[in-house]
N, C-alpha and C. Protein backbone atom coordinates (compact mmCIF):
# COMPACT_ATOMS: atom_id res chain seq x y z
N UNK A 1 107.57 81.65 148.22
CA UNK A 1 107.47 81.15 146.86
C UNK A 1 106.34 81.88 146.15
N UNK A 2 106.40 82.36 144.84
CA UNK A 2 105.59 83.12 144.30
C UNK A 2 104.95 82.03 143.95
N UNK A 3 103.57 82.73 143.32
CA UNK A 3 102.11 81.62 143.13
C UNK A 3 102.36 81.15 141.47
N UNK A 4 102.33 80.15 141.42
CA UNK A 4 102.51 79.97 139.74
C UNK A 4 101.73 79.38 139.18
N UNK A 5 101.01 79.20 137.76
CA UNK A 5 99.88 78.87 137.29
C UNK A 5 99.32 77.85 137.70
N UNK A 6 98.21 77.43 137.77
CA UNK A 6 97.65 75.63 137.85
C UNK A 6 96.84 75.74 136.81
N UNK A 7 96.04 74.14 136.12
CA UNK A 7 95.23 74.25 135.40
C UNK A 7 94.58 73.54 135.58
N UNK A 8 93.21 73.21 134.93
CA UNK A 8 91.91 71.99 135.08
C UNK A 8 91.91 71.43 133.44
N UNK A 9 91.01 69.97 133.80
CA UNK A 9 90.68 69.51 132.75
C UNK A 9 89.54 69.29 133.19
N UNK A 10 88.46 68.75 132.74
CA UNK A 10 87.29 68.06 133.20
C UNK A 10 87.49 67.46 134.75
N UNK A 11 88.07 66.34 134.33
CA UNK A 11 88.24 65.33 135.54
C UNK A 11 89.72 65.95 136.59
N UNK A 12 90.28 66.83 135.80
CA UNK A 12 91.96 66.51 136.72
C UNK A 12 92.07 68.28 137.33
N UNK A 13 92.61 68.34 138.07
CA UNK A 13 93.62 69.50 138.74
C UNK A 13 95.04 69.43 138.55
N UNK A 14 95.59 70.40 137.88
CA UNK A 14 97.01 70.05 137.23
C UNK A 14 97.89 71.36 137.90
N UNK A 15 98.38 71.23 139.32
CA UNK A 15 99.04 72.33 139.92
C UNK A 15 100.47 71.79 140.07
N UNK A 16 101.54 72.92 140.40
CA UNK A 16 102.51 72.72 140.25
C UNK A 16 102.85 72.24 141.48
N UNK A 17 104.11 71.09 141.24
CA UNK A 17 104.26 70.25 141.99
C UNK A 17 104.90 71.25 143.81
N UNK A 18 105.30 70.73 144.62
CA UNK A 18 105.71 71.23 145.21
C UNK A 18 106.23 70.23 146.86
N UNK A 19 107.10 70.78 147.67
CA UNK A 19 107.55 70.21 148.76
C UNK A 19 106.08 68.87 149.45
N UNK A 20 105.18 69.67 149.59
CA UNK A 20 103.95 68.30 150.44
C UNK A 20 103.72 67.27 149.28
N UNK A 21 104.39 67.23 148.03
CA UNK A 21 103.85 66.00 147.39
C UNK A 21 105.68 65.19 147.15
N UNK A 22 106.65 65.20 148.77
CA UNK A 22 107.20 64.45 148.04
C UNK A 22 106.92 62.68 148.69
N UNK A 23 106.12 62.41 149.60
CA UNK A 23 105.80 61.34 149.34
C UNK A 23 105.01 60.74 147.91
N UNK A 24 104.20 61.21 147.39
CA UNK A 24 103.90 60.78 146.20
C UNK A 24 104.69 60.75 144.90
N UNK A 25 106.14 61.72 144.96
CA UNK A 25 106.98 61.92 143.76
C UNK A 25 107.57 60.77 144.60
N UNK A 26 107.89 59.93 145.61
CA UNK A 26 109.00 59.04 145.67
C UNK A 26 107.82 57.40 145.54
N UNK A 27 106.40 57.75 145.17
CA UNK A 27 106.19 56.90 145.22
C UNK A 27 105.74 56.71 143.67
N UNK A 28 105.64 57.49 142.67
CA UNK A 28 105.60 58.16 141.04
C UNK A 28 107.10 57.23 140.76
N UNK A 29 108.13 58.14 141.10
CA UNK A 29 109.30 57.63 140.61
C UNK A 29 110.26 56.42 140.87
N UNK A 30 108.94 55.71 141.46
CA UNK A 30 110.01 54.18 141.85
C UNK A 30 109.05 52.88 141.08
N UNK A 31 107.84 53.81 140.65
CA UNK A 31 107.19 52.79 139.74
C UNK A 31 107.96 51.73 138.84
N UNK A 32 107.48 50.50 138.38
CA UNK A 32 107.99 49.77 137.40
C UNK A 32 108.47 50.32 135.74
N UNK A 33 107.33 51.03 135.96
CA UNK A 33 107.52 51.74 134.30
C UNK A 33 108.52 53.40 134.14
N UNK A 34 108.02 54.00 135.34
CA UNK A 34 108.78 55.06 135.44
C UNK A 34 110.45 54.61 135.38
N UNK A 35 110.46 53.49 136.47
CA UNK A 35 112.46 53.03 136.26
C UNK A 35 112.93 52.78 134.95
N UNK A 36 111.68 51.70 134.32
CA UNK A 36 112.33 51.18 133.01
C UNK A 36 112.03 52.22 131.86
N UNK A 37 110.70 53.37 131.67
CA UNK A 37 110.99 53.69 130.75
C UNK A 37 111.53 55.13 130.92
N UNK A 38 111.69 56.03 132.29
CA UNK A 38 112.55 57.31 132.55
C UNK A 38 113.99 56.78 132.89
N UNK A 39 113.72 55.68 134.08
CA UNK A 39 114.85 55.78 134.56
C UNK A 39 115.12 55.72 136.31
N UNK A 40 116.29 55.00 136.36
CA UNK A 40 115.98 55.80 138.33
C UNK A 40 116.94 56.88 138.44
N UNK A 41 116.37 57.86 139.73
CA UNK A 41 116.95 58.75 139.62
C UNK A 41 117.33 58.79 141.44
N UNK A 42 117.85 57.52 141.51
CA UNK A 42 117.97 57.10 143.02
C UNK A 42 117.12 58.40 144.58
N UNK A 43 116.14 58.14 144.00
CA UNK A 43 115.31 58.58 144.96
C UNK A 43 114.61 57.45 146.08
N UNK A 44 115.19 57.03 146.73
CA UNK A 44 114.71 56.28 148.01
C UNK A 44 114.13 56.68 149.21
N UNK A 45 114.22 57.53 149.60
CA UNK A 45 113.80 58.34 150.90
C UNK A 45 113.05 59.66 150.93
N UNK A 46 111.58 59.53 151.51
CA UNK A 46 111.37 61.43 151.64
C UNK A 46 112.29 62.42 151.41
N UNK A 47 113.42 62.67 152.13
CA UNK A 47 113.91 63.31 151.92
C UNK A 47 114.42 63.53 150.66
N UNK A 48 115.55 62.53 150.20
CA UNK A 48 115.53 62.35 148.76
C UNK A 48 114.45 63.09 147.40
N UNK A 49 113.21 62.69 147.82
CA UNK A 49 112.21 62.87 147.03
C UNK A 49 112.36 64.65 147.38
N UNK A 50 112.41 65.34 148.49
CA UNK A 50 112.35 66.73 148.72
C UNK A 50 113.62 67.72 148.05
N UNK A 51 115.17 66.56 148.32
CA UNK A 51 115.40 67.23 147.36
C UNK A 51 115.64 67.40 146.21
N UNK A 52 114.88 66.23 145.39
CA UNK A 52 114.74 66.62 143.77
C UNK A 52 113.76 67.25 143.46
N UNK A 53 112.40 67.57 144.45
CA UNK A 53 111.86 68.48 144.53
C UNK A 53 112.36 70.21 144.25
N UNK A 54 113.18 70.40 145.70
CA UNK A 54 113.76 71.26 145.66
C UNK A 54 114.97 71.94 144.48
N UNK A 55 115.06 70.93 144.01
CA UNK A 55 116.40 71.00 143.57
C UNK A 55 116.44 70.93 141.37
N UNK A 56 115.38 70.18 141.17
CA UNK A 56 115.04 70.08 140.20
C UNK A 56 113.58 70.43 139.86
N UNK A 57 112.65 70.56 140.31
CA UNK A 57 111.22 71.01 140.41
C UNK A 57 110.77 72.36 140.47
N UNK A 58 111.58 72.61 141.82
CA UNK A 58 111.07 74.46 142.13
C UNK A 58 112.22 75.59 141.78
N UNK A 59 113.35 74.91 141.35
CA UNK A 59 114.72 75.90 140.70
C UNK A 59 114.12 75.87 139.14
N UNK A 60 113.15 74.83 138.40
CA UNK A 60 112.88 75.09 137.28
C UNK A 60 111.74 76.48 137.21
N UNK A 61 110.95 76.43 138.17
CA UNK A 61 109.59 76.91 138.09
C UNK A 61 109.90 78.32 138.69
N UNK A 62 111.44 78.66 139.41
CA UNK A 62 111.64 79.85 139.55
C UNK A 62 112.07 80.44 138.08
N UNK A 63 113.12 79.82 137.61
CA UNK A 63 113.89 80.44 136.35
C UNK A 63 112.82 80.53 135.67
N UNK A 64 111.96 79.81 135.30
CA UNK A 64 111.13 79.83 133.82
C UNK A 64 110.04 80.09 133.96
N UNK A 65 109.67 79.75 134.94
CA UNK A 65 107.59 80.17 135.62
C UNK A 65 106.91 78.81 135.23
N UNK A 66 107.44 77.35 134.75
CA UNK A 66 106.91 76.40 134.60
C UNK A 66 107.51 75.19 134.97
N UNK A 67 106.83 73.92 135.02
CA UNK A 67 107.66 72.81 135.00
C UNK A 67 107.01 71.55 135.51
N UNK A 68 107.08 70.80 136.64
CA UNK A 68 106.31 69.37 136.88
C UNK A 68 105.12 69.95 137.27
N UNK A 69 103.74 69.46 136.52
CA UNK A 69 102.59 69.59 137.80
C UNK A 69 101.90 68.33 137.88
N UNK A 70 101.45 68.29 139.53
CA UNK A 70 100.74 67.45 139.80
C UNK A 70 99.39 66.76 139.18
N UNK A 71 98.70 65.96 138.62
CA UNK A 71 97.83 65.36 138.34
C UNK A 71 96.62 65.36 139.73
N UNK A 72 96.03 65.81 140.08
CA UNK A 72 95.27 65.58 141.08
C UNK A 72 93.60 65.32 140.23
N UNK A 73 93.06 64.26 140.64
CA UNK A 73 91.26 64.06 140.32
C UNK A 73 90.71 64.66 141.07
N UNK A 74 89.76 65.59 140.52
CA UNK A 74 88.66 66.55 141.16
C UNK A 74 87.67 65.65 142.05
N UNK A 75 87.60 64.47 141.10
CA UNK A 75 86.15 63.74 142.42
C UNK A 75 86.39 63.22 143.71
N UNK A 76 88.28 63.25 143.80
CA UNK A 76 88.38 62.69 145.51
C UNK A 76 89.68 63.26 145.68
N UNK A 77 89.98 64.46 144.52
CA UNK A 77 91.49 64.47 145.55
C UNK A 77 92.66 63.57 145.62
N UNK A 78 92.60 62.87 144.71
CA UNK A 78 93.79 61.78 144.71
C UNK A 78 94.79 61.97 143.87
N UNK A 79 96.12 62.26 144.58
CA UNK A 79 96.91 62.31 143.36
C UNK A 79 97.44 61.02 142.47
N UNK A 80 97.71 60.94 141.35
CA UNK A 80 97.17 60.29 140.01
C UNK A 80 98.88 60.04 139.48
N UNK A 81 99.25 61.08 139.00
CA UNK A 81 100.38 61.56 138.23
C UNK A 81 100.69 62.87 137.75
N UNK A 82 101.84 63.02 136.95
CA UNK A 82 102.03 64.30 136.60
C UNK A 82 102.09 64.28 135.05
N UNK A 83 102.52 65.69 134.68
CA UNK A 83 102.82 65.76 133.62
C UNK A 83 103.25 67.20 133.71
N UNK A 84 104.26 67.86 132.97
CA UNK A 84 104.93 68.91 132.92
C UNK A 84 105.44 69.68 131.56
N UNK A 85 105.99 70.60 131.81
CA UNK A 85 107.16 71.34 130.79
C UNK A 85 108.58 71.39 131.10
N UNK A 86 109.62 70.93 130.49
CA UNK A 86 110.72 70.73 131.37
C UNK A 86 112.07 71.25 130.43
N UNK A 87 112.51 71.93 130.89
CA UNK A 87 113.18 72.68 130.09
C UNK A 87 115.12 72.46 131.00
N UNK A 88 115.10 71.05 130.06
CA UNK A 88 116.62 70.50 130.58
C UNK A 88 117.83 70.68 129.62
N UNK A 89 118.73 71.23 130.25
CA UNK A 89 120.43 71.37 129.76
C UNK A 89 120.61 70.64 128.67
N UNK A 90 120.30 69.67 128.63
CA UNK A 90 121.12 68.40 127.56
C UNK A 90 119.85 68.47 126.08
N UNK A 91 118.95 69.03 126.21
CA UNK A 91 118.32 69.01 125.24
C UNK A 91 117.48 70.45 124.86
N UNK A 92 117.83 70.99 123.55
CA UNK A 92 117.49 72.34 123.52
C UNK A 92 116.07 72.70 123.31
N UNK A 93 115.24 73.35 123.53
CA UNK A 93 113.71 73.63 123.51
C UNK A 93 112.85 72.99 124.97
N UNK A 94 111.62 73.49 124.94
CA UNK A 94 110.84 72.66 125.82
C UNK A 94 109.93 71.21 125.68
N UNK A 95 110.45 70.29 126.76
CA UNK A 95 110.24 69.28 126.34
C UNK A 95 108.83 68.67 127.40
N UNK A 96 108.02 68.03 126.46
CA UNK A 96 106.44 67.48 127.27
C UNK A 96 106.68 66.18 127.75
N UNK A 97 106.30 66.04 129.47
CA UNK A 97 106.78 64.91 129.55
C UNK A 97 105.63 64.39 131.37
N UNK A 98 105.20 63.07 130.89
CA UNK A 98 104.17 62.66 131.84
C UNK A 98 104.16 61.23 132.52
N UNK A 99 103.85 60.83 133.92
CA UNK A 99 103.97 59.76 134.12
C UNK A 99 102.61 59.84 135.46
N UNK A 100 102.23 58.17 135.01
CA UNK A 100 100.52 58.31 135.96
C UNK A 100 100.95 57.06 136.61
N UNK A 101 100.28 56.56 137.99
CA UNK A 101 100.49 55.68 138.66
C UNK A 101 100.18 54.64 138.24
N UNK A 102 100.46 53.18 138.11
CA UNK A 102 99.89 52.09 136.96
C UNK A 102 97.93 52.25 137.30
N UNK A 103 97.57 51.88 138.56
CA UNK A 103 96.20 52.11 138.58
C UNK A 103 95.45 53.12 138.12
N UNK A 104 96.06 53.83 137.36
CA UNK A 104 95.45 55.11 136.29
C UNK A 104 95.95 55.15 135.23
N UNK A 105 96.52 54.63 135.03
CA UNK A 105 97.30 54.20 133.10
C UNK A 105 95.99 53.68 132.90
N UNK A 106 95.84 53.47 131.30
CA UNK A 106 94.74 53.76 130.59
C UNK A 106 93.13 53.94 130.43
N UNK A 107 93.48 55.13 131.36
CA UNK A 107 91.50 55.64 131.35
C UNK A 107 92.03 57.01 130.85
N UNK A 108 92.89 57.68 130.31
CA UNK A 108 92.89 58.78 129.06
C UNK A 108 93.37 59.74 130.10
N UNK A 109 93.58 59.63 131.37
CA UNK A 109 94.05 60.66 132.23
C UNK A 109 95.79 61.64 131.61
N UNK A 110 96.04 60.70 130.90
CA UNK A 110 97.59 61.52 129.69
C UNK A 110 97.37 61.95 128.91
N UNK A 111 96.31 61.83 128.56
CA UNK A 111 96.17 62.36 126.88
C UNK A 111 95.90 64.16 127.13
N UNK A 112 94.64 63.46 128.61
CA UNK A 112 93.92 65.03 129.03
C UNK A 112 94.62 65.84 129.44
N UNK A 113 95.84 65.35 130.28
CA UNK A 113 96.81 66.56 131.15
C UNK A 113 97.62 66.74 130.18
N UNK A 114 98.52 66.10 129.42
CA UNK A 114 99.16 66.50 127.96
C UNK A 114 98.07 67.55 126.99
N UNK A 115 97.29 67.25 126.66
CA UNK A 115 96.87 68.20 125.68
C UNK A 115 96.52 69.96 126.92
N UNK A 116 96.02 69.39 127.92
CA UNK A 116 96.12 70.72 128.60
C UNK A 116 97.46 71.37 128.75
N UNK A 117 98.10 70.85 129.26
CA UNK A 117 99.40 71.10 129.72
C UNK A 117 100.01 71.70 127.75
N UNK A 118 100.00 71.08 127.46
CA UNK A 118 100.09 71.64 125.50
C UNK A 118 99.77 73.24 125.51
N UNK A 119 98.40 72.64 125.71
CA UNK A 119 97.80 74.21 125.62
C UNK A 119 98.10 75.96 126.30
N UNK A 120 98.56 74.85 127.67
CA UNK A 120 99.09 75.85 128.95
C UNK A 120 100.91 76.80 128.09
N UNK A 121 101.50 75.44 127.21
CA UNK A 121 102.87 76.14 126.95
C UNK A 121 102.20 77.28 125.52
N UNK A 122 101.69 76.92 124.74
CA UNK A 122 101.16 77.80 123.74
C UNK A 122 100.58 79.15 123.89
N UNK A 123 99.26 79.02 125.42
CA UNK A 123 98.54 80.08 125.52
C UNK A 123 99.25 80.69 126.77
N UNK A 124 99.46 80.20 127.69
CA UNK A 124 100.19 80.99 128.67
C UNK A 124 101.32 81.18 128.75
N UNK A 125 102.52 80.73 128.02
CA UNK A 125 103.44 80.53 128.14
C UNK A 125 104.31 81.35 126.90
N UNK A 126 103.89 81.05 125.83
CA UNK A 126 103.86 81.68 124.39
C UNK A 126 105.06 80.47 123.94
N UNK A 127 104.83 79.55 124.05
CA UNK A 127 106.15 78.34 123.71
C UNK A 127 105.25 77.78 122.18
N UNK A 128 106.05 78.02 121.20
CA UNK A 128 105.63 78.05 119.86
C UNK A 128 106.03 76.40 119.53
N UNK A 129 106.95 75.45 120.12
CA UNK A 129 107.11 74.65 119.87
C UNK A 129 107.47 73.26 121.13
N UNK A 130 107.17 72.57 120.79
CA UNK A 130 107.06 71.27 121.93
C UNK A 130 108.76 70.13 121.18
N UNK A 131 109.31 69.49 122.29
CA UNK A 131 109.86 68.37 122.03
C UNK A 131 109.60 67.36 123.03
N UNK A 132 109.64 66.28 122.57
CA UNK A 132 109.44 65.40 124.25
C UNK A 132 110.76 64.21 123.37
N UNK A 133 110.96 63.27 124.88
CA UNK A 133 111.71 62.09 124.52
C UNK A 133 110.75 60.55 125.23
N UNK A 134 111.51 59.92 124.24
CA UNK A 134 111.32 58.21 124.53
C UNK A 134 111.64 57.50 124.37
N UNK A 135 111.38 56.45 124.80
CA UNK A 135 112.01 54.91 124.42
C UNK A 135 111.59 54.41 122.89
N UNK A 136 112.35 53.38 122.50
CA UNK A 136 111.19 52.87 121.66
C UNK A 136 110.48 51.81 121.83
N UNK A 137 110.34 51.06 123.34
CA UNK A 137 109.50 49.82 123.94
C UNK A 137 108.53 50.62 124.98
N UNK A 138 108.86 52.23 124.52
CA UNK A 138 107.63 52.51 125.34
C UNK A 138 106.13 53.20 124.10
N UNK A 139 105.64 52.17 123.43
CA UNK A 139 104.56 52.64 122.66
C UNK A 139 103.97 53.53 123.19
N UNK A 140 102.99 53.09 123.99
CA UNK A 140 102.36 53.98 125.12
C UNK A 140 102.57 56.18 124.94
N UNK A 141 103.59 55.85 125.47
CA UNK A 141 104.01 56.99 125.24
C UNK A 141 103.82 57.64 123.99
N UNK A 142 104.96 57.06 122.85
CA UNK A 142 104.71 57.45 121.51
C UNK A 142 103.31 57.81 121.26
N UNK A 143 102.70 56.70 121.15
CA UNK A 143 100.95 57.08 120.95
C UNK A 143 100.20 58.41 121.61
N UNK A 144 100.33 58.50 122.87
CA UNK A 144 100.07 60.12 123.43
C UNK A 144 101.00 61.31 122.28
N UNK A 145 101.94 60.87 122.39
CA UNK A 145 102.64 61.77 121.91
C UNK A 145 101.89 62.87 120.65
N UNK A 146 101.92 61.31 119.87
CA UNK A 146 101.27 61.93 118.42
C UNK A 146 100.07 62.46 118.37
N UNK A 147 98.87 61.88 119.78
CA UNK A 147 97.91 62.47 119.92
C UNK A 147 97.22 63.88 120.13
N UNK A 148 98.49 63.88 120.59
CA UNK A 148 98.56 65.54 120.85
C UNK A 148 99.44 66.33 120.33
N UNK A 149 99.84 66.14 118.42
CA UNK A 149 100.34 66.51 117.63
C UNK A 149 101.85 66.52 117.49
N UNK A 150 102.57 65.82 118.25
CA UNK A 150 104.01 65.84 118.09
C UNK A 150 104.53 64.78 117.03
N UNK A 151 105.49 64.96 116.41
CA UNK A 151 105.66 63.19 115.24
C UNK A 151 107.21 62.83 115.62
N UNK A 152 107.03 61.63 115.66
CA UNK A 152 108.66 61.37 115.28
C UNK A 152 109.64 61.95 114.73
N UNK A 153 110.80 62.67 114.95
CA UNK A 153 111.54 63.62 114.31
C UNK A 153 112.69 62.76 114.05
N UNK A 154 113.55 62.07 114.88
CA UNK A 154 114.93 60.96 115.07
C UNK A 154 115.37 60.69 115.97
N UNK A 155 116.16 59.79 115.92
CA UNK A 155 116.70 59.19 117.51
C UNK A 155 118.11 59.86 117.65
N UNK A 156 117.98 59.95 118.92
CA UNK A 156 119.12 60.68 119.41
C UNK A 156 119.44 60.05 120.58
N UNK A 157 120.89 60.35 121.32
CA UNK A 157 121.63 60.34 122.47
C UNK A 157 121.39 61.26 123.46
N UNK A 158 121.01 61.05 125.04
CA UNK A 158 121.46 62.72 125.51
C UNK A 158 123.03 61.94 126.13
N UNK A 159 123.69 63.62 126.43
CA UNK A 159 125.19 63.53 126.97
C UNK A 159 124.88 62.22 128.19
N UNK A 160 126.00 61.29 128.83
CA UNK A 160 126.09 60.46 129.50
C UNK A 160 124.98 59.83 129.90
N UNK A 161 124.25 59.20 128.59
CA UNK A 161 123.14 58.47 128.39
C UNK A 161 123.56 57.37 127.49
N UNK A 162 123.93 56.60 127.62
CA UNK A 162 123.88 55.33 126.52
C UNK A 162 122.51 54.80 125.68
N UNK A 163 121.77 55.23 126.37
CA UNK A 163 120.15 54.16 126.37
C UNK A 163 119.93 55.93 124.54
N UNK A 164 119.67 55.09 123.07
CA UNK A 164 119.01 55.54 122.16
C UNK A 164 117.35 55.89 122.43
N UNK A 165 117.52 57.50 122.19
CA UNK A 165 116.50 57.82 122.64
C UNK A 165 115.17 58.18 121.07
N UNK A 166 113.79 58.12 121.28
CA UNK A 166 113.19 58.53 120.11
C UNK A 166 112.80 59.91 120.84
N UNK A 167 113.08 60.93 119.74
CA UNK A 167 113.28 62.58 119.77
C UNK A 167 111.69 62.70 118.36
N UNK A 168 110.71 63.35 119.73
CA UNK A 168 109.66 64.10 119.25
C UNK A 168 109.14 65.24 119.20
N UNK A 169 108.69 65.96 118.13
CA UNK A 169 108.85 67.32 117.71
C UNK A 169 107.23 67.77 117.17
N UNK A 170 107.04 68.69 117.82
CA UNK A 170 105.67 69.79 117.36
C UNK A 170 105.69 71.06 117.08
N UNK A 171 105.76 71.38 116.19
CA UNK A 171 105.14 73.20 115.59
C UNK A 171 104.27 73.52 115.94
N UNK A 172 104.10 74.38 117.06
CA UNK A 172 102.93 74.58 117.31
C UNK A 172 102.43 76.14 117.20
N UNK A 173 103.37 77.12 116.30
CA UNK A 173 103.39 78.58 116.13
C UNK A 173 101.90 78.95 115.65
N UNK A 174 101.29 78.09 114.20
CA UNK A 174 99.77 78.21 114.05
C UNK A 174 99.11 78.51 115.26
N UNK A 175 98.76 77.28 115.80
CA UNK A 175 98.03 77.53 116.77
C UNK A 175 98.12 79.26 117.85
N UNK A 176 99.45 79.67 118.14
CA UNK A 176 99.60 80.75 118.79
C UNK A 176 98.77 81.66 118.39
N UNK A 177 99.20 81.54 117.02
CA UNK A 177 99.05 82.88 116.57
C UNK A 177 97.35 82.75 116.10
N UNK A 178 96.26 81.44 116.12
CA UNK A 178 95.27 81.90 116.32
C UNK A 178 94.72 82.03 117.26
N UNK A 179 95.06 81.98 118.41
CA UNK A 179 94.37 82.72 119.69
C UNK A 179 94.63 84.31 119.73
């Protein structure tokens, strides 16, 4: 596997996800909030977790050079949550998208790996524009969202999704082009 970017914030280590974290992606994606406000994505078993790893994680990060990274805290090493770039079929552009374990929901650990992770698609990446998706009972979210410059654009469907989604949108070409 070729080496692909990681990044820091103050407090976090933000490397790309990979095969040794799928006990923690099966324990990320069975959260209360992750089911109700992503979704399940019937991941029950290590293995399971390895191969949506494999299968959705590291087939993104070959094609594109980006995609889930890990949340890790510098002061002990603990992984936290993620947050990524995810660049899926059913919705066109790259979309910002993050989830933290409830015992780390709100001490600002999203705001920090989102605005890095922001920064990572702009300066390393040259991605001139951001979309992300959401619920609309997930405030939470929304609120990061806008924090890190994206606004409400409209609600939309994806293909064999029933659940109305809120579709958020950032320009972020300025910024490129002043670095």
């Amino acid at each position: 596997m070729q080496p692909y970017l990681s990044f820091e914030t103050d407090r976090l280590i933000l490397r790309p996800s990979n095969l040794d974290d799928a006990a923690f992606q099966l324990e990320l994606m069975n959260t209360p909030k992750w089911l109700d406000y992503i979704g399940g994505r019937d991941i029950k078993t290590i293995e399971d977790a390895e191969t949506y790893i494999k299968e959705k994680i590291i087939s993104q990060f070959e094609r594109v050079g980006f995609g889930n990274y890990v949340a890790i805290r510098k002061e002990d090493g603990m992984k936290i949550g993620a947050c990524g770039l995810y660049d899926r079929p059913e919705l066109e552009g790259v979309d910002i998208g993050f989830a933290f374990l409830p015992e780390y929901e709100h001490s600002g650990y999203g705001v920090e790996s989102a605005r890095r992770i922001k920064s990572a698609a702009i300066e390393d990446f040259g991605i001139t524009s951001l979309k992300a998706i959401t619920i609309e009972r997930n405030v939470g979210s929304q609120r990061l969202l806008e924090k890190i410059g994206l606004k409400f654009e409209k609600y939309i469907r994806l293909p064999n999704d029933a659940e109305e989604l809120m579709l958020y949108f950032g320009d972020f070409s300025d910024e490129n082009e002043a670095n």
